[in-house]
Protein backbone atom coordinates (compact mmCIF):
# COMPACT_ATOMS: atom_id res chain seq x y z
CA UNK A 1 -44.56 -28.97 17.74
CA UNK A 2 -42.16 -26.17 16.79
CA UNK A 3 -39.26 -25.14 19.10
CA UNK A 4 -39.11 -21.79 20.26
CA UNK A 5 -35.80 -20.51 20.14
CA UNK A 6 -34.67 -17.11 21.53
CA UNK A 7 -33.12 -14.20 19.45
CA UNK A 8 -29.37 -14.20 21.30
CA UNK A 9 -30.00 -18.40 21.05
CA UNK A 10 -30.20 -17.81 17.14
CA UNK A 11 -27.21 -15.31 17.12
CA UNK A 12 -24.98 -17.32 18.86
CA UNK A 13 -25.60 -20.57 17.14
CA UNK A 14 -25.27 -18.34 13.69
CA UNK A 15 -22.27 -17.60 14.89
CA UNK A 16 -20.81 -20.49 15.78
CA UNK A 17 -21.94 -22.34 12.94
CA UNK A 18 -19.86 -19.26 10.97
CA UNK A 19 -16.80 -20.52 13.01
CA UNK A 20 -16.94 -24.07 12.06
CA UNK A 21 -17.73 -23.16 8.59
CA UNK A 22 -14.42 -21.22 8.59
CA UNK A 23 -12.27 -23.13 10.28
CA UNK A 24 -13.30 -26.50 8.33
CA UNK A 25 -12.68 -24.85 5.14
CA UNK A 26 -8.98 -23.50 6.82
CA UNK A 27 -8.32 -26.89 7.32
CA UNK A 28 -9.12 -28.32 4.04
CA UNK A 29 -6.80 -25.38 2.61
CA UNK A 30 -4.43 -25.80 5.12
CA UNK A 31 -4.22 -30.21 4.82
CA UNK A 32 -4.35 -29.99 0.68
CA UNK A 33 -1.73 -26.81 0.49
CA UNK A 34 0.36 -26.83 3.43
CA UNK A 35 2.53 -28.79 5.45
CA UNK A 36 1.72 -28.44 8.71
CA UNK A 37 4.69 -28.00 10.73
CA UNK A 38 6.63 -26.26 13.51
CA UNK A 39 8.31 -24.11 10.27
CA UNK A 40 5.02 -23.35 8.54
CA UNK A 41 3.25 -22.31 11.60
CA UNK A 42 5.85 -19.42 12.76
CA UNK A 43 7.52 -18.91 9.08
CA UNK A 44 4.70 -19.12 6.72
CA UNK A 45 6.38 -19.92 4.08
CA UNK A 46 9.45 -18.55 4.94
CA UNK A 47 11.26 -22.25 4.86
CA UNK A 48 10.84 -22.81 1.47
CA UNK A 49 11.79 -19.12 0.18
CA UNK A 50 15.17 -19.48 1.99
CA UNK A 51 16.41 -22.26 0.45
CA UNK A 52 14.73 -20.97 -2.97
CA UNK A 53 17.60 -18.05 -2.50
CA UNK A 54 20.17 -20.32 -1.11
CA UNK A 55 20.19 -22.36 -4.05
CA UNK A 56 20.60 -19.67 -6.05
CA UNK A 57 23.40 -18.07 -3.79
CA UNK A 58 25.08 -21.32 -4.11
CA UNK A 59 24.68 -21.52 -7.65
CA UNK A 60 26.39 -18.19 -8.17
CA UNK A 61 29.42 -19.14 -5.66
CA UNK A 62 30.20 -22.31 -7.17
CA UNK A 63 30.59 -20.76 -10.55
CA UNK A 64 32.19 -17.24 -10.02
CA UNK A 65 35.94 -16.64 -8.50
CA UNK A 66 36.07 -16.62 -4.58
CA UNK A 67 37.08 -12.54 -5.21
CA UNK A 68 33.82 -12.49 -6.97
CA UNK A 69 32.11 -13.75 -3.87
CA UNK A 70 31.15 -10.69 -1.92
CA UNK A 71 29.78 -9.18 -4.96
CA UNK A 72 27.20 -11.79 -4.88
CA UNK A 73 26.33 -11.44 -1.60
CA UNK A 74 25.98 -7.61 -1.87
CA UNK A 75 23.78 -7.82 -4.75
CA UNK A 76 21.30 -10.92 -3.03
CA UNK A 77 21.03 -8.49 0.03
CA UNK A 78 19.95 -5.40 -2.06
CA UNK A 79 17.89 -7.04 -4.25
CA UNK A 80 15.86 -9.06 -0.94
CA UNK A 81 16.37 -6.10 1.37
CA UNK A 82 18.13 -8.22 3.62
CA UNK A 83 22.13 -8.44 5.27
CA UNK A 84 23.57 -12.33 3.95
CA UNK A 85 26.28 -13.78 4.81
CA UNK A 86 28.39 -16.77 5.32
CA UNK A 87 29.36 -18.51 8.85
CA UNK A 88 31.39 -21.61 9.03
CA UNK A 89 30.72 -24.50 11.28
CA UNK A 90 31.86 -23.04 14.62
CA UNK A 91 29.42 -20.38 14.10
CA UNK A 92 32.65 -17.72 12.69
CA UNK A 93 32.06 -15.10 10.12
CA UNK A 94 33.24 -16.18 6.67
CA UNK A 95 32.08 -13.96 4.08
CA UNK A 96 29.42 -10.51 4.51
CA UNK A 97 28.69 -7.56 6.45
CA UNK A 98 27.24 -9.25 9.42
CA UNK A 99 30.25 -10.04 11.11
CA UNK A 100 29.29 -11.18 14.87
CA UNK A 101 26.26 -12.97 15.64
CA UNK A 102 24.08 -12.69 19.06
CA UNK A 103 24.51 -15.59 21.60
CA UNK A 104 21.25 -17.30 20.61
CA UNK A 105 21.96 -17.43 17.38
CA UNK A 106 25.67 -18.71 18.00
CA UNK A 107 24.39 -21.07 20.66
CA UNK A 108 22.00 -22.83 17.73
CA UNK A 109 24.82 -23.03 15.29
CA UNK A 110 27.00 -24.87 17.07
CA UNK A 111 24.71 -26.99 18.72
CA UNK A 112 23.52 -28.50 15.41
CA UNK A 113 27.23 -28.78 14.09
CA UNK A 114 28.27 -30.71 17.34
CA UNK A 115 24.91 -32.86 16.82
CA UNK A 116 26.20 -33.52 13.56
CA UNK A 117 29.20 -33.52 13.55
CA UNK A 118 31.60 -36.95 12.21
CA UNK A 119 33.38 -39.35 13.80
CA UNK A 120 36.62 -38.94 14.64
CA UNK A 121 37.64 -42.00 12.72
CA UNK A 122 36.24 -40.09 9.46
CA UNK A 123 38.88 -38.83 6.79
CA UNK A 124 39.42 -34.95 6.72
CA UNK A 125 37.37 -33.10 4.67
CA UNK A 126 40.13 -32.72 2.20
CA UNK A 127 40.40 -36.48 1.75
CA UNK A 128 36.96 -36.67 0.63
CA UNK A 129 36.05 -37.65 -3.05
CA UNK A 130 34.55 -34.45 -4.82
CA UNK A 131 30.55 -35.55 -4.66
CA UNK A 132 29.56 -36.36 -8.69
CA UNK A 133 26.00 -34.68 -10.10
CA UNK A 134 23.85 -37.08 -8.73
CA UNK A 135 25.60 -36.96 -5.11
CA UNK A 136 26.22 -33.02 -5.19
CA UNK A 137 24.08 -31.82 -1.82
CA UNK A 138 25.40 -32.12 1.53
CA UNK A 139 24.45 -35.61 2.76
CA UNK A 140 23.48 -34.03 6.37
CA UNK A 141 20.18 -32.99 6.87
CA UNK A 142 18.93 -29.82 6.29
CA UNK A 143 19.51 -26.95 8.84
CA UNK A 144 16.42 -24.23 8.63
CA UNK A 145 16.19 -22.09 11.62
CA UNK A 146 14.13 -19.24 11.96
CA UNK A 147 14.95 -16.87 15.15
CA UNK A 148 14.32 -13.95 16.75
CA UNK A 149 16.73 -11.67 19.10
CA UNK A 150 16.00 -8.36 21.05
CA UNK A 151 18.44 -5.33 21.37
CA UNK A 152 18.32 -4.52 18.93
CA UNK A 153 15.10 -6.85 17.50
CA UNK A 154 16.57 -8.80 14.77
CA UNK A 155 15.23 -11.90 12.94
CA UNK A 156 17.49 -14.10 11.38
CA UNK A 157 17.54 -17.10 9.30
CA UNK A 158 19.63 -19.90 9.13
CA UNK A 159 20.42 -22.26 6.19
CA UNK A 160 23.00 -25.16 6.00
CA UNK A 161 24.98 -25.03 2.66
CA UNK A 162 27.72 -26.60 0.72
CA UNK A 163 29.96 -24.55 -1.71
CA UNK A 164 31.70 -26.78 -4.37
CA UNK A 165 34.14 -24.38 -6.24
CA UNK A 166 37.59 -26.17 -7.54
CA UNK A 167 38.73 -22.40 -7.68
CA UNK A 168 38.42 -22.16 -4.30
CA UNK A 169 39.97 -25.97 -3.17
CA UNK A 170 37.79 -27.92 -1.08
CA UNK A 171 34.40 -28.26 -0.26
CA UNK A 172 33.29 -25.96 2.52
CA UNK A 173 30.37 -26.74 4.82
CA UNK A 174 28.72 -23.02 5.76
CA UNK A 175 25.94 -21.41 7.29
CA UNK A 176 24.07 -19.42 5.13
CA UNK A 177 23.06 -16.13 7.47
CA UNK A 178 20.16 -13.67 6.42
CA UNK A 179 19.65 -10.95 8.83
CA UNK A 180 16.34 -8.56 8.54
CA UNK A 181 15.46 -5.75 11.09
CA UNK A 182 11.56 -6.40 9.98
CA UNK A 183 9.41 -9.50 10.01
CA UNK A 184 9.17 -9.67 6.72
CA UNK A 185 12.53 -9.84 5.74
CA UNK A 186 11.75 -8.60 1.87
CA UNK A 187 8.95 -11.05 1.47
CA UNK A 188 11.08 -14.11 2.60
CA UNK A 189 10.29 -14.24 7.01
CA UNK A 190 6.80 -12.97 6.27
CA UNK A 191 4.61 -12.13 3.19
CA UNK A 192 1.60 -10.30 4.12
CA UNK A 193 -0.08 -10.44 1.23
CA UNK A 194 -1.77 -13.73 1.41
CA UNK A 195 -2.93 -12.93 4.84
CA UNK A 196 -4.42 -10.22 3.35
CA UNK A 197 -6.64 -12.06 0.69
CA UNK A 198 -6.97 -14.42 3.21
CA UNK A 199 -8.25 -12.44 5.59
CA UNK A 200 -10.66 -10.50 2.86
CA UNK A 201 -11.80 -13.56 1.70
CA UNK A 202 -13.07 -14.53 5.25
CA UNK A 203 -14.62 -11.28 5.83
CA UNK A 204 -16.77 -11.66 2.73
CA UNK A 205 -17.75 -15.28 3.65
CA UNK A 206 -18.52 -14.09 6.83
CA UNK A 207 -20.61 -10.69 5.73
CA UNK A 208 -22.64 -13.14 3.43
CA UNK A 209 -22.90 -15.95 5.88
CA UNK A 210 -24.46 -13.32 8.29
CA UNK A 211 -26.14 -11.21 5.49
CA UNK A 212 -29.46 -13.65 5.46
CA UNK A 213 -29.77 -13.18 9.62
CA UNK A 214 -29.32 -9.45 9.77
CA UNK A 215 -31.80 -8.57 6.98
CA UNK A 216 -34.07 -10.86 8.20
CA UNK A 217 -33.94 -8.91 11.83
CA UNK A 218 -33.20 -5.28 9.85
CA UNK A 219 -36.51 -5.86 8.02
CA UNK A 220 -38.65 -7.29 10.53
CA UNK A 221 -37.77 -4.36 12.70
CA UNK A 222 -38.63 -2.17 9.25
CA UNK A 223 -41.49 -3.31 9.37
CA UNK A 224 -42.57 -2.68 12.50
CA UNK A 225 -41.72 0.78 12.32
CA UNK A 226 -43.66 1.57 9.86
CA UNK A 227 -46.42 -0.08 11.60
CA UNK A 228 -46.19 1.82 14.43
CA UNK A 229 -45.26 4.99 12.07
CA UNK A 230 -49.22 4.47 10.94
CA UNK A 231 -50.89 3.80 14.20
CA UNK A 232 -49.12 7.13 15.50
CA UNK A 233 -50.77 8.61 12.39
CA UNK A 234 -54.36 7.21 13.27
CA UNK A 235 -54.39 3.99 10.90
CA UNK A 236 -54.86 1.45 13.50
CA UNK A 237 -56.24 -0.86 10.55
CA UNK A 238 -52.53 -2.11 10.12
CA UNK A 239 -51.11 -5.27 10.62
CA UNK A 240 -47.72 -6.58 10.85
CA UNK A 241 -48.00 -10.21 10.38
CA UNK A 242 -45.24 -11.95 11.17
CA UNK A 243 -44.22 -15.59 11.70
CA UNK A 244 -41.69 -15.86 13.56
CA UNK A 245 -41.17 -17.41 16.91
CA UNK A 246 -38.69 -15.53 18.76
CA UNK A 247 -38.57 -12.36 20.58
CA UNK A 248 -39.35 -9.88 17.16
CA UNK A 249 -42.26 -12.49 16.93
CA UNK A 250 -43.83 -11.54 19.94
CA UNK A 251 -43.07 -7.93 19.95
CA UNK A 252 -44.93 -7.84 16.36
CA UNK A 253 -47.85 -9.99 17.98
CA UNK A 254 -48.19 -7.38 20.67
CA UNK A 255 -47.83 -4.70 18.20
CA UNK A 256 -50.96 -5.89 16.43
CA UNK A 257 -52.50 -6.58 19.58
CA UNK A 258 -52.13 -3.26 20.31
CA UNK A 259 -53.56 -2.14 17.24
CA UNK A 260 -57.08 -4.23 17.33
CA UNK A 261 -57.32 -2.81 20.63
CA UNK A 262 -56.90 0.96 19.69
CA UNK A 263 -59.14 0.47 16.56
CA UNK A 264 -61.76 -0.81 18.57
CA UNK A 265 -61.66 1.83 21.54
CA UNK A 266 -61.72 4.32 18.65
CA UNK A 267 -64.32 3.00 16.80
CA UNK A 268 -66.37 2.49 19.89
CA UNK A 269 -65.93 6.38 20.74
CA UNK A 270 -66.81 7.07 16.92
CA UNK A 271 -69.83 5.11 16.95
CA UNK A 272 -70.85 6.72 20.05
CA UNK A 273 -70.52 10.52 19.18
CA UNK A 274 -72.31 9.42 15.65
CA UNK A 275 -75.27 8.29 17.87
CA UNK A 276 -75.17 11.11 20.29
CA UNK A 277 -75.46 13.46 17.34
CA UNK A 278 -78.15 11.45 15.91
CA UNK A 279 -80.13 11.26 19.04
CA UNK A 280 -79.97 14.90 19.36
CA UNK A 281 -80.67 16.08 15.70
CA UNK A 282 -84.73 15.12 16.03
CA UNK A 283 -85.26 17.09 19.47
CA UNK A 284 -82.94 19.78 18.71
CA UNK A 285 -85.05 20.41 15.10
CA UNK A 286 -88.27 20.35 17.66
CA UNK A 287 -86.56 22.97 19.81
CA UNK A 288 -85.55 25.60 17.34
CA UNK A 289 -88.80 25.37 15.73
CA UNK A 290 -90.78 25.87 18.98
CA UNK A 291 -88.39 28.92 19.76
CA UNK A 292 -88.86 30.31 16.57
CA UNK A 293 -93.01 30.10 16.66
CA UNK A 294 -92.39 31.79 20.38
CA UNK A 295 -90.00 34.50 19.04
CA UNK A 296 -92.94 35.62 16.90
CA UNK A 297 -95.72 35.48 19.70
CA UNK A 298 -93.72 37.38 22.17
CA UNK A 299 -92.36 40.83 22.42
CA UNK A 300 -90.37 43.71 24.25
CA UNK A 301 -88.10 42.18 27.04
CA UNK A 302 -89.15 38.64 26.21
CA UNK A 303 -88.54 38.44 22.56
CA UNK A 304 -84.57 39.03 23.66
CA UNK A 305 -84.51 36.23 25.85
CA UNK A 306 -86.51 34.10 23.22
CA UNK A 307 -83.48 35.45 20.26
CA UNK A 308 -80.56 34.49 22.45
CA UNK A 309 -81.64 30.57 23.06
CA UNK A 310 -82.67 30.26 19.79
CA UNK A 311 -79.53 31.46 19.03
CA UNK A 312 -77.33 29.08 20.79
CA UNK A 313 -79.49 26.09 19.94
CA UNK A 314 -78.72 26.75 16.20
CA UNK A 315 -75.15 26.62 18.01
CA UNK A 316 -75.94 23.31 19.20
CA UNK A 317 -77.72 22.15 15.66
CA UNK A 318 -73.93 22.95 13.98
CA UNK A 319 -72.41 21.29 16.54
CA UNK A 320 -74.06 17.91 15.74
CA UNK A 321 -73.78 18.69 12.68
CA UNK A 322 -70.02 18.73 12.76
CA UNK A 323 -69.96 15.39 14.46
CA UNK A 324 -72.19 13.69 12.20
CA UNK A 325 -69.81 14.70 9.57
CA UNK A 326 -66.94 13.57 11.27
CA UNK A 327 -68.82 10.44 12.07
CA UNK A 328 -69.53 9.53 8.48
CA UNK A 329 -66.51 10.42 7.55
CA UNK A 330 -65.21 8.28 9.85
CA UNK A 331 -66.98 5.05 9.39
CA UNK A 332 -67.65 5.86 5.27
CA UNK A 333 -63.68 5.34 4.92
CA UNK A 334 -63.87 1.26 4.77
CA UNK A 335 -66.03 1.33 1.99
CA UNK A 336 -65.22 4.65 -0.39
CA UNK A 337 -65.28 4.06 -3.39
CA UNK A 338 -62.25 5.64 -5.75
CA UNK A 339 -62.55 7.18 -8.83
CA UNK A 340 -60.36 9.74 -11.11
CA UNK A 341 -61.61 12.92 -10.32
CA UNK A 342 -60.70 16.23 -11.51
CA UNK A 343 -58.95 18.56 -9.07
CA UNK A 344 -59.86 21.46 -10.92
CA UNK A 345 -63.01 20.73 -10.93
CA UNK A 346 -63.56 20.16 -7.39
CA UNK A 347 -61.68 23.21 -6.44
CA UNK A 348 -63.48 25.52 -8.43
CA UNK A 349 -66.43 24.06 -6.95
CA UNK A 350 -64.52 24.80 -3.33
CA UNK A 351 -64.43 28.40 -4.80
CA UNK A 352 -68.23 28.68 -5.63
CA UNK A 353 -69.48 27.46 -2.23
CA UNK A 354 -67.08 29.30 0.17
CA UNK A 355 -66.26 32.47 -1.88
CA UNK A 356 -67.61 35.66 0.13
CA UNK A 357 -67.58 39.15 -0.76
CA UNK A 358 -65.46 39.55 1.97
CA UNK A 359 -63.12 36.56 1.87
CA UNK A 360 -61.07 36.43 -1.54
CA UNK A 361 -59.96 33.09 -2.88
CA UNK A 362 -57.15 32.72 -5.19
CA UNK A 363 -56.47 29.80 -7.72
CA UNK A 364 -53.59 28.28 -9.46
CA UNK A 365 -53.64 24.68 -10.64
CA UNK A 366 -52.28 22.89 -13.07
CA UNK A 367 -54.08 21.70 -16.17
CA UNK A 368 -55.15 18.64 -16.45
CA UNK A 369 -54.80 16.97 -12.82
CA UNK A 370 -56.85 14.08 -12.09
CA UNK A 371 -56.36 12.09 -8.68
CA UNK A 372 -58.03 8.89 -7.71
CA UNK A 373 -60.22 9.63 -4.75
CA UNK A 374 -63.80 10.05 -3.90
CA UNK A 375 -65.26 13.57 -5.05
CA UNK A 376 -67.79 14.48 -1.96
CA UNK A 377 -64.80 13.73 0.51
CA UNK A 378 -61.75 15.44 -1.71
CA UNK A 379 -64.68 18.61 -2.20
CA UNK A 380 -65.45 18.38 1.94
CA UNK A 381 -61.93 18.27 3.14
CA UNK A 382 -60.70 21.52 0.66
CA UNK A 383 -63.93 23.20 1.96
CA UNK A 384 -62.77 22.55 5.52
CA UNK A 385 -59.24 24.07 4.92
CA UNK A 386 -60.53 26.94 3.23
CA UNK A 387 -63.03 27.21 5.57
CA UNK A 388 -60.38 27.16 8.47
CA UNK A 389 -58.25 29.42 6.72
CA UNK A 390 -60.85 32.40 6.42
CA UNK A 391 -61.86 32.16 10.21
CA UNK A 392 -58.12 31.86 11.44
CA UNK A 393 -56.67 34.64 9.25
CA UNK A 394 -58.21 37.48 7.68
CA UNK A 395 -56.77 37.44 4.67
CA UNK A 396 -56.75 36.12 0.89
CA UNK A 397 -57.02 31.89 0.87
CA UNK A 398 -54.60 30.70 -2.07
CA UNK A 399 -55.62 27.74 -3.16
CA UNK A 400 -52.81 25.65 -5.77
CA UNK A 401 -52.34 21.96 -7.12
CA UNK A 402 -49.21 20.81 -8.88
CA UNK A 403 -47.90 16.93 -9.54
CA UNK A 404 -44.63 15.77 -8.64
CA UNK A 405 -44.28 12.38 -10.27
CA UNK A 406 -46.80 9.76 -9.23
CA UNK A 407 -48.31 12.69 -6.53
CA UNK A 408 -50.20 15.52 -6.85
CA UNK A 409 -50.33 18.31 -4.16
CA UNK A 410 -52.80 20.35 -3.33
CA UNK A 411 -51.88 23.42 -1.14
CA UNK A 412 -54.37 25.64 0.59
CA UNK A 413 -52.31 28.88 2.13
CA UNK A 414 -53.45 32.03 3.93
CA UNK A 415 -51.12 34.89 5.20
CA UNK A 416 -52.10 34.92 8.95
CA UNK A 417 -50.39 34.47 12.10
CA UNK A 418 -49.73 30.25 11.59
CA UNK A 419 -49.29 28.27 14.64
CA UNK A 420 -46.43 27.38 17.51
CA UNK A 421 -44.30 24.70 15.59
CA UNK A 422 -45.06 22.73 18.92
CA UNK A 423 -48.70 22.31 18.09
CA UNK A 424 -48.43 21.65 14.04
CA UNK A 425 -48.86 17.35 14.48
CA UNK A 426 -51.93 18.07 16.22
CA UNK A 427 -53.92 20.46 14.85
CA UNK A 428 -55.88 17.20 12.99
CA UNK A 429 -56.49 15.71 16.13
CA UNK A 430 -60.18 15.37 16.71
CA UNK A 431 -61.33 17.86 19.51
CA UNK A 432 -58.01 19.84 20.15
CA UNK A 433 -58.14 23.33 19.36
CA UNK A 434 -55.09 26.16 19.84
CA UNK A 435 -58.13 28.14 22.33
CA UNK A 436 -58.85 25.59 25.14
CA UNK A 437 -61.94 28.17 25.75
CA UNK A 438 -63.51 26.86 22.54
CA UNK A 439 -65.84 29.79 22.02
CA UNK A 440 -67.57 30.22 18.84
CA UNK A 441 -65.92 33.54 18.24
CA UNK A 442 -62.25 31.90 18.06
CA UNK A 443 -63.38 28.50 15.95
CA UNK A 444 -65.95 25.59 16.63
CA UNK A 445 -65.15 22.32 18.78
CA UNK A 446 -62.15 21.51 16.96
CA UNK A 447 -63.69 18.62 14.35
CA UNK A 448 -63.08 20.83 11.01
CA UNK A 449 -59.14 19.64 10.42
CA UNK A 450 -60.23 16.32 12.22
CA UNK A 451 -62.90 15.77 9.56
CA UNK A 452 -60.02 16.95 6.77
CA UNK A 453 -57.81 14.22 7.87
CA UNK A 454 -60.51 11.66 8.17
CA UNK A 455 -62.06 12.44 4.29
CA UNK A 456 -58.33 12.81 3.39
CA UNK A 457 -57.07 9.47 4.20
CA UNK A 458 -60.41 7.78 3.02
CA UNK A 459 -59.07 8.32 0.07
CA UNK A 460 -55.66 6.92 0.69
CA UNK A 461 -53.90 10.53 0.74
CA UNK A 462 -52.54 12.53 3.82
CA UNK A 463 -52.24 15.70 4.51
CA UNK A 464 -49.94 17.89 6.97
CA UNK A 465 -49.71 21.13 8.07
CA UNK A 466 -46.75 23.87 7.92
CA UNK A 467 -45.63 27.40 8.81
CA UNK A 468 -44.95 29.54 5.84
CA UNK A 469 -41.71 32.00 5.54
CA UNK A 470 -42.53 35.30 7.04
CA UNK A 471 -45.95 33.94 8.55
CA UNK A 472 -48.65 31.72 7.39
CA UNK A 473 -50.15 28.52 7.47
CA UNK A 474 -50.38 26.08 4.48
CA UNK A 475 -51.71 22.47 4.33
CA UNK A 476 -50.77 19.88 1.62
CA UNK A 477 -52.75 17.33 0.72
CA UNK A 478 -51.11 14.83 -1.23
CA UNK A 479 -53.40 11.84 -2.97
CA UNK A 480 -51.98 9.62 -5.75
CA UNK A 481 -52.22 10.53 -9.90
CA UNK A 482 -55.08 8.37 -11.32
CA UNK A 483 -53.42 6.33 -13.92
């Protein structure tokens, strides 16, 4: 038995697993290329980079004359971006600009000297053999201090050194000094740039850690949309089919759910109004041949009466009519059959049957189109729009066809008054008509575009509906090039 775990239960744990995935991988970094101490953790680095440049400050002093000295110390804090200089052991200034030191920083000096410093029973300093090669650093341990001091903020690090010039007599025991007014100190408190590939190199873990999760949720939820995108439009044949077990799960579940319910409800209603208009085709046939063998029998006042209900049952005949269209239409779309067929040929056919001597019809295709649809359905629906055109708007019908790549449009356009932007997605609606009266003078029940959109997407196409630039109405059908 599968577990079913929540969405937010699967986010969290993805992101917690993200953590320890990071942070083990710190720690390997850290344990093979670190040492993890009080120093590293507030200095980064800055430890070793001190006494890098101490050495080398040393290096110079021991060498050069002691007038030569402040040179060097000029030159180290120009080229680091940084104030050195030289303290002795009671924390005075010996050599550089800084000159007085804050409390703190005093306070530390001397503390470590006094920590450190002899016996009393020790020779003086003087007395002490000069250290050979091998012996040369000072034999106490190392003083590194890294500090910080407000008003002004300061940072300041502190180095323990031992200056062995015979130019300049004996030993001396100093405290190297750097002050910087920035963390960074030139690159020596603080380098950023590690932190900075560092910190890129987590976020690009991290995007392609989470990558998988997101697009997994970003298309799901794709998909769904354009589910529901097609059972807005009518198609409640689609599925989503998903399988997963969380929250999107059952949301897609419900979605085709929904969807098998819909289809049925509206094939239930189609079925019914295609058997309702088959019922009634047999006794309305009876009926307007009975009226018209009594139209010729009777005369004067009579035969009027007899003309207007034989009238409106022929009203009634193209009424059924219309919905047994629409129902075959409807129920044919499962199993239409696609073939390549000619647009130019089915629209010149358009042009022979609806063509009037009062209704002009204007052509321009391109040569050579050929779609892959089903020919009674593609000639049916272009009749309809034609058709629709001439009773809505008394004026030429331009009919045209063009491809644009693996499409080809067809475009039926007439120059009359269009329709309120508010009602263009539902003019293809089955029964919904701009005239709620529904007479026959102002357009039939409202089945003509609903029986366009029905032969249209039989034949995997659509077709929509737009206002033209001054006024006009013009509906594309677009079906797919036959390969």
């Amino acid at each position: 038995m599968s577990i079913r775990l929540p969405l937010y239960g699967k986010i969290l744990a993805w992101f917690f697993l993200n953590l320890v995935v990071v942070a083990g991988v710190f720690a390997l970094l850290l344990d093979a290329q670190f040492h993890f101490d009080l120093d590293w953790l507030f200095t980064a680095g800055a430890r070793d980079r001190l006494e890098a440049v101490r050495d080398l400050i040393v290096g110079e002093l021991e060498t050069a004359p002691p007038d030569d000295w402040p040179q060097v110390l000029q030159r180290y804090s120009e080229a680091h971006r940084v104030k050195f200089a030289l303290f002795d052991d009671e924390a005075r200034p010996f050599l550089g600009e800084v000159r007085e030191l804050p409390e703190p920083v005093r306070t530390r000096i001397l503390e470590r000297q006094n920590f450190l410093r002899p016996p009393r029973t020790e020779p003086p300093l003087d007395a002490t053999p000069r250290p050979t090669d091998s012996t040369r650093r000072w034999p106490r341990p190392p003083f590194r201090v890294l500090m910080r001091t407000t008003g002004p903020t300061h940072y300041w690090l502190l180095a323990s050194a031992r200056i062995d010039n015979p130019l300049a007599g004996s030993p001396l025991r100093v405290v190297l000094v750097a002050r910087s007014d920035t963390l960074s100190a030139g690159g020596m408190i603080w380098n950023p740039r590690p932190w900075i590939q560092v910190g890129i190199a987590v976020f690009v873990f991290s995007l392609l850690f989470w990558l998988p999760l997101v697009r997994g949720i970003t298309r799901t939820i794709a998909r769904m949309m354009n589910a529901t995108r097609q059972i807005a439009d009518g198609r409640f044949d689609v599925r989503v089919n998903l399988r997963r077990r969380d929250e999107i799960g059952s949301l897609a579940e419900s979605i085709d759910q929904m969807a098998a319910r819909l289809d049925g409800l509206v094939t239930g209603q189609k079925r019914f109004l295609g058997d309702i208009a088959h019922e009634l085709c047999a006794p309305l046939a009876k009926m307007q041949m009975s009226l018209g063998i009594l139209e010729q029998r009777v005369t004067g006042e009579d035969a009027t009466f007899v003309r207007s209900a034989s009238e409106k049952a022929g009203q009634i005949s193209a009424l059924v009519g219309e919905l047994l269209s629409f129902s075959k239409a409807s129920f044919g779309s499962s199993a239409v059959q696609l073939a390549p067929v000619s647009v130019g040929e089915v629209i010149a056919e358009v042009v022979r049957r609806e063509e009037a001597p009062a209704a002009e019809i204007s052509t321009a295709v391109e040569p050579d189109l050929i779609v892959s649809a089903n020919r009674e359905l593609l000639t049916r629906a272009i009749s309809n729009l034609v058709r629709n055109a001439r009773q809505h708007a008394a004026t030429p019908v331009k009919i045209s066809a063009s491809r644009s790549g693996e499409d080809i449009t067809i475009l039926v356009a007439d120059d009359g008054p269009g329709v309120p932007e508010a009602e263009l997605p539902r003019i293809f609606d089955a029964f919904y008509r701009l005239d709620a009266s529904r007479t026959r003078d102002t357009g039939g029940a409202g089945l003509g575009l609903a029986i366009v959109k029905t032969c249209v997407e039989s034949c995997c196409g659509t077709v929509t509906a737009r206002n033209r630039t001054p006024h006009g109405l013009e509906a594309l059908v677009t079906l797919r090039a036959a390969m």
